[in-house]
N, C-alpha and C. Protein backbone atom coordinates (compact mmCIF):
# COMPACT_ATOMS: atom_id res chain seq x y z
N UNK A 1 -42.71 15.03 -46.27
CA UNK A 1 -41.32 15.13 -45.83
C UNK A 1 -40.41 15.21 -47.05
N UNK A 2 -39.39 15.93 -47.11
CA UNK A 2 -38.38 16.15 -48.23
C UNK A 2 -37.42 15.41 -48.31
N UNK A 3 -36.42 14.88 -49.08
CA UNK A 3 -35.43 14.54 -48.90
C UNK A 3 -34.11 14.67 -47.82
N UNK A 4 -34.14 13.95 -47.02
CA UNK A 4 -33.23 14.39 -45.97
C UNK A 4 -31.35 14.23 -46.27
N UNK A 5 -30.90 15.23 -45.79
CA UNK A 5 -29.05 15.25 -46.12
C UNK A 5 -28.30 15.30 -44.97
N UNK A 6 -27.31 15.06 -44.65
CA UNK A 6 -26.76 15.15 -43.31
C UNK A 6 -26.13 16.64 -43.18
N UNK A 7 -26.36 16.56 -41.88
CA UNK A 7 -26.11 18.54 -41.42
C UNK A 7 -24.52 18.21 -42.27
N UNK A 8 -23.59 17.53 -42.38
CA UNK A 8 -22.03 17.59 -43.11
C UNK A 8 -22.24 17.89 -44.09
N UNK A 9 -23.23 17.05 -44.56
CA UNK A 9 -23.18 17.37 -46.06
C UNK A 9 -23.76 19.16 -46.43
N UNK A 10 -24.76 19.01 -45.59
CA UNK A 10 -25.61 20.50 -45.68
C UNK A 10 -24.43 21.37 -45.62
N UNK A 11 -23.74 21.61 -44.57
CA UNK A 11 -22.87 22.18 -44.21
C UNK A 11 -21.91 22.62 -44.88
N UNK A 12 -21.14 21.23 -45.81
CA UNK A 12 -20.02 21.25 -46.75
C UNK A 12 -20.91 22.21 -47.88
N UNK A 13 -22.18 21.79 -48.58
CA UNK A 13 -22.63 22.63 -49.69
C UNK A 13 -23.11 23.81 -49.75
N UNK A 14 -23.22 24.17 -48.52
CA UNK A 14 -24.45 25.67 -48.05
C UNK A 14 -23.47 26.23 -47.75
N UNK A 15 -21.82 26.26 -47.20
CA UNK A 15 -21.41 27.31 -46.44
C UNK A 15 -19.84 27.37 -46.92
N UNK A 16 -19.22 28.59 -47.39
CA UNK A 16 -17.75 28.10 -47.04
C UNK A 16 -16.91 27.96 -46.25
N UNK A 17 -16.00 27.50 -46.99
CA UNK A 17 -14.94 26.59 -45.28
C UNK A 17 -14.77 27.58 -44.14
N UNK A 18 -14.66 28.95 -44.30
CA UNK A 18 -14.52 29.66 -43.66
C UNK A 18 -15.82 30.47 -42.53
N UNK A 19 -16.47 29.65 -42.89
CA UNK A 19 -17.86 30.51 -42.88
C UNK A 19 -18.42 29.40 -42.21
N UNK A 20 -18.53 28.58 -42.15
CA UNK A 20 -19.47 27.41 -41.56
C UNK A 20 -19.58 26.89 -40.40
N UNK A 21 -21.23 27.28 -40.18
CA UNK A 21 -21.12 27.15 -38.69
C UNK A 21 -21.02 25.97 -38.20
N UNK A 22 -20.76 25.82 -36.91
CA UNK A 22 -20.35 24.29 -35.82
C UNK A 22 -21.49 23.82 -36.08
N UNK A 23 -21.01 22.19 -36.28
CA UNK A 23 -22.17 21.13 -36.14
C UNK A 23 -23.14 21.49 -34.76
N UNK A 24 -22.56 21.47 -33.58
CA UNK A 24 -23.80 22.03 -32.85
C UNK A 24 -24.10 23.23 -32.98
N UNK A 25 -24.01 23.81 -33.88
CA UNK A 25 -25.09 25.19 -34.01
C UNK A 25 -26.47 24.70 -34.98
N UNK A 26 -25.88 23.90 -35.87
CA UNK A 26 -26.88 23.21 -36.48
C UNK A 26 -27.83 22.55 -35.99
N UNK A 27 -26.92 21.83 -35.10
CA UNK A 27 -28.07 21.10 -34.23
C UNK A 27 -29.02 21.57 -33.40
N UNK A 28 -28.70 22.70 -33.17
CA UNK A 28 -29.12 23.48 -32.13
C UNK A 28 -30.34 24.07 -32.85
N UNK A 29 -30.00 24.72 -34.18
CA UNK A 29 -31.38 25.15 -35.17
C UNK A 29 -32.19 23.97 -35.40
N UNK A 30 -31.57 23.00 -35.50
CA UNK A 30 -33.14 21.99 -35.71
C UNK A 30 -33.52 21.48 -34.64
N UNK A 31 -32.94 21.75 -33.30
CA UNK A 31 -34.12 21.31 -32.62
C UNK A 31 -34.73 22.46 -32.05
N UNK A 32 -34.38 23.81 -32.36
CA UNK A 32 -35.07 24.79 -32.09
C UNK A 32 -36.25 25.07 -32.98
N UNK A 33 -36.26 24.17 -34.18
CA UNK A 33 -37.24 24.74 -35.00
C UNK A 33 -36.90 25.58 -35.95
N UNK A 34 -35.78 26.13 -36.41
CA UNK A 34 -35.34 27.06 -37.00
C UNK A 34 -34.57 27.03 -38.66
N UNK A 35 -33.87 25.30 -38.17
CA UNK A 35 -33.83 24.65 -39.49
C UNK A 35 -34.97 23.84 -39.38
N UNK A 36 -35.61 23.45 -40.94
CA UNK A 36 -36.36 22.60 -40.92
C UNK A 36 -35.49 20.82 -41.07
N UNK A 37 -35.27 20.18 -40.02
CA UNK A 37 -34.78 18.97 -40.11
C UNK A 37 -35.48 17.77 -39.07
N UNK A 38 -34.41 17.04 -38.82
CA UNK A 38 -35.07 16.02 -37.63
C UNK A 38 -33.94 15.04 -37.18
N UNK A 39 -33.99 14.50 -36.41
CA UNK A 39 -32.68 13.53 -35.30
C UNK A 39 -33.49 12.49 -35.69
N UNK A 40 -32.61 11.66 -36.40
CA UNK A 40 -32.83 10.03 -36.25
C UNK A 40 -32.07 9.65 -35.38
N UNK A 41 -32.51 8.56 -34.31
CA UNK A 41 -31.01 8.23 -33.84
C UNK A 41 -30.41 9.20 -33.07
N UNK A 42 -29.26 9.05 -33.28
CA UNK A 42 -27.96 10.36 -33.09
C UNK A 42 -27.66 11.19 -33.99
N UNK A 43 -28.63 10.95 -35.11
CA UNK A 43 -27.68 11.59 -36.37
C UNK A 43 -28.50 12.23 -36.52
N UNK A 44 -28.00 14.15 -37.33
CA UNK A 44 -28.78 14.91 -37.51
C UNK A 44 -28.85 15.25 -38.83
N UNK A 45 -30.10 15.57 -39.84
CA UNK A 45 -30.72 15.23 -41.21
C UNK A 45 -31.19 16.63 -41.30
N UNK A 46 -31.08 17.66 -42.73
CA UNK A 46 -31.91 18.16 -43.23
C UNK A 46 -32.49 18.03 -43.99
N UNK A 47 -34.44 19.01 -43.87
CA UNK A 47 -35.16 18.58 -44.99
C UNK A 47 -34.51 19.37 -46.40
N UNK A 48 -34.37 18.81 -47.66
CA UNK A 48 -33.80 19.59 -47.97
C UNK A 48 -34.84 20.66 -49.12
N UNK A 49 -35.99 19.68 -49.38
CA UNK A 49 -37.14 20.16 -50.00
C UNK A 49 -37.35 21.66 -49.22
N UNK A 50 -37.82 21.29 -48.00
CA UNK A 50 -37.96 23.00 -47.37
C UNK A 50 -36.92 24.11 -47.66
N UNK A 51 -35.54 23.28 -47.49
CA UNK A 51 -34.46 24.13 -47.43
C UNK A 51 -34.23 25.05 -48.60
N UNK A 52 -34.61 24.05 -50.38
CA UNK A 52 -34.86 24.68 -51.59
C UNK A 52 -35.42 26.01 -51.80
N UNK A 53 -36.56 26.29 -50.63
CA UNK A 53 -37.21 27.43 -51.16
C UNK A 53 -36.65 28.77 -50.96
N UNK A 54 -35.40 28.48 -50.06
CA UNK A 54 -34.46 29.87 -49.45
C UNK A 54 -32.83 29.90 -50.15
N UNK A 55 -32.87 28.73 -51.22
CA UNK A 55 -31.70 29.07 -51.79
C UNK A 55 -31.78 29.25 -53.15
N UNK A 56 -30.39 29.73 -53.64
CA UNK A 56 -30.29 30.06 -55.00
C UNK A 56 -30.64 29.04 -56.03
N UNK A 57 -30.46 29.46 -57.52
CA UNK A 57 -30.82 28.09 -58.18
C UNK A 57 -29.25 27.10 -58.11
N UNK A 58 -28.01 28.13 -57.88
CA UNK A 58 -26.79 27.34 -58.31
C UNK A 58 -27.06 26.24 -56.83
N UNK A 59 -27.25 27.12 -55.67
CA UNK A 59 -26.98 25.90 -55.07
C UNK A 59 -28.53 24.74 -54.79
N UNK A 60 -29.51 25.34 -55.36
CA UNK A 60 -30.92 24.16 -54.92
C UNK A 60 -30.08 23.22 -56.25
N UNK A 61 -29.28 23.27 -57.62
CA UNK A 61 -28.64 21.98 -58.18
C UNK A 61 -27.44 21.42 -57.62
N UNK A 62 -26.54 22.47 -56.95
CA UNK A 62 -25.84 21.21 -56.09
C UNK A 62 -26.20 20.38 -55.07
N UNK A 63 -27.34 20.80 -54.49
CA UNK A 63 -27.45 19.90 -53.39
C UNK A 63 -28.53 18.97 -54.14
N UNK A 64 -29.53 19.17 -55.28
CA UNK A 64 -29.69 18.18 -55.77
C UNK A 64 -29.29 17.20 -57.04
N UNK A 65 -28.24 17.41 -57.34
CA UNK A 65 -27.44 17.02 -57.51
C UNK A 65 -25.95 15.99 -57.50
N UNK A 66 -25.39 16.84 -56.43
CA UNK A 66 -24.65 16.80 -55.42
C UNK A 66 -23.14 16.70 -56.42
């Protein structure tokens, strides 16, 4: 399992303000299988290790980073 981030946070770093899709669309990809994440709780988490392999290098250091 990878480091998990909250879909906000994912959200705030992966997308711009203008551009970013609704928390339930997110949600909607991870429980479709589509993001790789998981529901603790109520709260929804991405992996972000998986997520690394489909982004750039600027943003795989902001999000690890942050």
């Amino acid at each position: 399992m990878g480091r998990l981030v909250s879909i906000v946070e994912y959200r705030e770093k992966r997308f711009m303000a203008d551009s970013a899709p609704d928390l339930r669309t997110i949600k909607k990809l991870i429980d479709e299988c589509e993001i790789v994440g998981r529901k603790i709780g109520k709260k929804y988490y991405i992996e972000v290790d998986d997520y690394y392999r489909e982004c750039s290098p600027i943003e795989r250091d902001i999000l690890h980073h942050g």
